[in-house]
PDB file of N, CA and C in Angstrom:
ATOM      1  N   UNK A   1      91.557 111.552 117.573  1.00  0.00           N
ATOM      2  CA  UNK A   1      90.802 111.286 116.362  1.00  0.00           C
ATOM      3  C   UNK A   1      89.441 110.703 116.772  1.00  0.00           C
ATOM      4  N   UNK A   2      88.161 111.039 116.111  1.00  0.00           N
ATOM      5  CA  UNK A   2      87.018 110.738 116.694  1.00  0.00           C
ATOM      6  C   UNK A   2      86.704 109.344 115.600  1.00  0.00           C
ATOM      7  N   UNK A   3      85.953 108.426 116.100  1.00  0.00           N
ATOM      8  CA  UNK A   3      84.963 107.819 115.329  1.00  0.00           C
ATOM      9  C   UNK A   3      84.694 108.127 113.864  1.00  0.00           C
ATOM     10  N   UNK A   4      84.007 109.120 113.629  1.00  0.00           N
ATOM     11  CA  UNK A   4      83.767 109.467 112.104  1.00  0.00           C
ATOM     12  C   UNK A   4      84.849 109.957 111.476  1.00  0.00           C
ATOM     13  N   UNK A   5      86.000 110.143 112.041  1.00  0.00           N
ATOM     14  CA  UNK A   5      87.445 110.771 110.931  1.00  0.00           C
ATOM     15  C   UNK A   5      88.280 109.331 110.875  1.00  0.00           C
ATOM     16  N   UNK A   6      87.833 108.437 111.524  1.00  0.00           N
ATOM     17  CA  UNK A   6      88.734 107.070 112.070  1.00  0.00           C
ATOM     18  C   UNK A   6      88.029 106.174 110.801  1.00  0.00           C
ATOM     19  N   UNK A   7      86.687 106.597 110.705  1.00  0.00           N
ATOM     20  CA  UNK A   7      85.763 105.457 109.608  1.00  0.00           C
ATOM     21  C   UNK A   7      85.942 106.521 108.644  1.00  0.00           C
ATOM     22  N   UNK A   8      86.016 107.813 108.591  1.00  0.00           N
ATOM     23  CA  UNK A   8      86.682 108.759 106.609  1.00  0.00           C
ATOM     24  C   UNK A   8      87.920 107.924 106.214  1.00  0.00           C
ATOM     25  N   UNK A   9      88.979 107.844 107.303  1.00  0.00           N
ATOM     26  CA  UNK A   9      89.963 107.799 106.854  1.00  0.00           C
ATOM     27  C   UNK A   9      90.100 105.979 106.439  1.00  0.00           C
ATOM     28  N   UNK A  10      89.768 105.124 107.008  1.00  0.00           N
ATOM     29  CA  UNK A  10      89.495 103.433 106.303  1.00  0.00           C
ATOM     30  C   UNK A  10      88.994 104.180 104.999  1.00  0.00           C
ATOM     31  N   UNK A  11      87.782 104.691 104.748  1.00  0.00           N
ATOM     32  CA  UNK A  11      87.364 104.829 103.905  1.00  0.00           C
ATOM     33  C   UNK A  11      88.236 105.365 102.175  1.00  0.00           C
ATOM     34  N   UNK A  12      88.737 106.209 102.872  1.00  0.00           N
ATOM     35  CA  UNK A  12      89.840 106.749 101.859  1.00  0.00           C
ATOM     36  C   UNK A  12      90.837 105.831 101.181  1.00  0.00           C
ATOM     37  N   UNK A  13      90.697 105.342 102.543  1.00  0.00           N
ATOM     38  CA  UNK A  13      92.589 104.188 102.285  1.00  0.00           C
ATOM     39  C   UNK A  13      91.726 103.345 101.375  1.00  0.00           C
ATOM     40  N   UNK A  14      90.362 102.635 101.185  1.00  0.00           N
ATOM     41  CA  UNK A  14      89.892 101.608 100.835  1.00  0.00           C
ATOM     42  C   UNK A  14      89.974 102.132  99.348  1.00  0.00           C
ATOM     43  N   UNK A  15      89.116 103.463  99.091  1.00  0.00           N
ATOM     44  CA  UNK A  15      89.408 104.017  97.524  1.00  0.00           C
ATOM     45  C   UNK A  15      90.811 104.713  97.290  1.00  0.00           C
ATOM     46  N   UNK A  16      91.839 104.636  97.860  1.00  0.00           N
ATOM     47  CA  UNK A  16      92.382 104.645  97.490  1.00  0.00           C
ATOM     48  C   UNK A  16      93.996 103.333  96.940  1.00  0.00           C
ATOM     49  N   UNK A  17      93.516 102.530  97.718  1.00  0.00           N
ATOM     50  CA  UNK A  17      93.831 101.118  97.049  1.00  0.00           C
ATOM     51  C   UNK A  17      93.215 100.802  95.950  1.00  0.00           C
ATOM     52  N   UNK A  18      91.758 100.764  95.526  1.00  0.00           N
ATOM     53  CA  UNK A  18      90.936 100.510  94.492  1.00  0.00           C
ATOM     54  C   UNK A  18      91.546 101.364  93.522  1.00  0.00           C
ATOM     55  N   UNK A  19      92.076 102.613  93.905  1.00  0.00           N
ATOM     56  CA  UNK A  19      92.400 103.402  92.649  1.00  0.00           C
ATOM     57  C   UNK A  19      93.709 103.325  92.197  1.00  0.00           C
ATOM     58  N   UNK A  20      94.701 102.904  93.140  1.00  0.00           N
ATOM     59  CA  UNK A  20      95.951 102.059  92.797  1.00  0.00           C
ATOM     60  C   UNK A  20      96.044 101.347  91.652  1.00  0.00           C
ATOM     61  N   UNK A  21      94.857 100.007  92.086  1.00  0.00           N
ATOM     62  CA  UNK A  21      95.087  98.702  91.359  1.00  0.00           C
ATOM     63  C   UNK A  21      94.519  99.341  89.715  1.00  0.00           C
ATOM     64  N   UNK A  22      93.478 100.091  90.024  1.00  0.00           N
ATOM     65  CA  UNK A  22      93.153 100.694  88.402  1.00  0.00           C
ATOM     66  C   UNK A  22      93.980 101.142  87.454  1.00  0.00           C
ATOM     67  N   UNK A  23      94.836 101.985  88.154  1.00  0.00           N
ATOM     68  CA  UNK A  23      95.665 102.628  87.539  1.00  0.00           C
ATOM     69  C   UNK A  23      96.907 101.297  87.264  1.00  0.00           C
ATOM     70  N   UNK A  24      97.661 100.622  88.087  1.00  0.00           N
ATOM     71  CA  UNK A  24      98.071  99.596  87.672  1.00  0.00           C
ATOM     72  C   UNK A  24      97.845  98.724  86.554  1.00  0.00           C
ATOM     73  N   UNK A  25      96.761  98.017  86.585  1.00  0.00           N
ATOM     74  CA  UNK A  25      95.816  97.587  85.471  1.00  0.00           C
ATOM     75  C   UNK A  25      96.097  98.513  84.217  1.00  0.00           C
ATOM     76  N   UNK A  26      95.453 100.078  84.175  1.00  0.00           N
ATOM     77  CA  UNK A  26      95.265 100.301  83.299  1.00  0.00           C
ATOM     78  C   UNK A  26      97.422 100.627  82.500  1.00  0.00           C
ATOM     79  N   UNK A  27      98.255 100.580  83.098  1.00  0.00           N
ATOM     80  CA  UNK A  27      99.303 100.641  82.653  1.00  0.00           C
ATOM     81  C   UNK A  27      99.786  99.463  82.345  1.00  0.00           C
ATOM     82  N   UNK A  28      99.687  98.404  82.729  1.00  0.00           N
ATOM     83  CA  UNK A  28      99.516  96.970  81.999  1.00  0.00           C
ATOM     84  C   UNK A  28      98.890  96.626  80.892  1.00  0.00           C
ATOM     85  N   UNK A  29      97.490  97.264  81.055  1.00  0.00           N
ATOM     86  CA  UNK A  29      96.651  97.336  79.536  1.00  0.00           C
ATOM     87  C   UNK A  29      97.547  98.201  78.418  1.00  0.00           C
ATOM     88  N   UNK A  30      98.275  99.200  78.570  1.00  0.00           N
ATOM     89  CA  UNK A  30      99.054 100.436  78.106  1.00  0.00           C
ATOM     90  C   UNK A  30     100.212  99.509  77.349  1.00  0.00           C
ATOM     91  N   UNK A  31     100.617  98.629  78.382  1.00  0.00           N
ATOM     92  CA  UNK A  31     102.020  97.911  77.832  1.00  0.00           C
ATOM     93  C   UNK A  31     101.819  96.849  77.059  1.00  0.00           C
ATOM     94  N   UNK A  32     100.308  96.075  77.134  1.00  0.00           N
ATOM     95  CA  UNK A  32     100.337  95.236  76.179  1.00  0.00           C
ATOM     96  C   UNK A  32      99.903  95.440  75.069  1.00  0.00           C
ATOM     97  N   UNK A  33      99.343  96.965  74.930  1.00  0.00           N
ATOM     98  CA  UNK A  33      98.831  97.287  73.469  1.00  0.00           C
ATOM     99  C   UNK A  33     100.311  97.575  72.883  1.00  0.00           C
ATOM    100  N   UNK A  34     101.101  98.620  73.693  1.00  0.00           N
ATOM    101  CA  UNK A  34     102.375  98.567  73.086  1.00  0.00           C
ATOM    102  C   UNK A  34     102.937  97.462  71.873  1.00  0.00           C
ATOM    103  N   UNK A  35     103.357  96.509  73.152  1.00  0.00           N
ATOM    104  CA  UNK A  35     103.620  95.621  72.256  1.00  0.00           C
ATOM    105  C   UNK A  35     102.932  94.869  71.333  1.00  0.00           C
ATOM    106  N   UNK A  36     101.788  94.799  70.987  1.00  0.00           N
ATOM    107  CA  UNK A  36     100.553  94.452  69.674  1.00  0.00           C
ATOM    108  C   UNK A  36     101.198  95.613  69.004  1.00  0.00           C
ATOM    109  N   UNK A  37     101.031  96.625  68.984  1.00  0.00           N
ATOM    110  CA  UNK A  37     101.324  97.685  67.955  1.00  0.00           C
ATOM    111  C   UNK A  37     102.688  97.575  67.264  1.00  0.00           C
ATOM    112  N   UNK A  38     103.875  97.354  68.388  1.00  0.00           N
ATOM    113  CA  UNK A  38     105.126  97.088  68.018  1.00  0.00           C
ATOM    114  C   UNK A  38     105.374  98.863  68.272  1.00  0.00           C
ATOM    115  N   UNK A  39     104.632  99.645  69.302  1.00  0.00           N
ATOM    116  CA  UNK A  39     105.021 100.603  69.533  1.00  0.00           C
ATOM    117  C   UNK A  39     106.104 100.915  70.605  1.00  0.00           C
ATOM    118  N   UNK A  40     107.506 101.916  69.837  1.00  0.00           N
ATOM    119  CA  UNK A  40     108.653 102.086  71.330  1.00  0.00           C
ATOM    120  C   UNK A  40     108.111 103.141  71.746  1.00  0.00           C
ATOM    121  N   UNK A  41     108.560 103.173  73.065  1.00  0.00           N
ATOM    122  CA  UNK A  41     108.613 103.860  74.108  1.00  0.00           C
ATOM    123  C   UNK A  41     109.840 105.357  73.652  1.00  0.00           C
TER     124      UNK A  41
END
């Protein structure tokens, strides 16, 4: 593996943690409107 596929791939892993926690977040946001609404699943 060279240098520049060694610093793509940090790179990836980095957005792809960031895009984890978003998506996390945004299904937390999902569950607490739920329950405000008093909407079931």
């Amino acid at each position: 593996m060279e240098v520049s596929d060694a610093r793509r791939l940090r790179e990836l892993e980095a957005e792809n943690a960031k895009l984890k926690s978003l998506l996390a977040e945004a299904h937390l946001d999902m569950h607490a409107l739920k329950s405000v609404l008093g909407v079931k699943r």
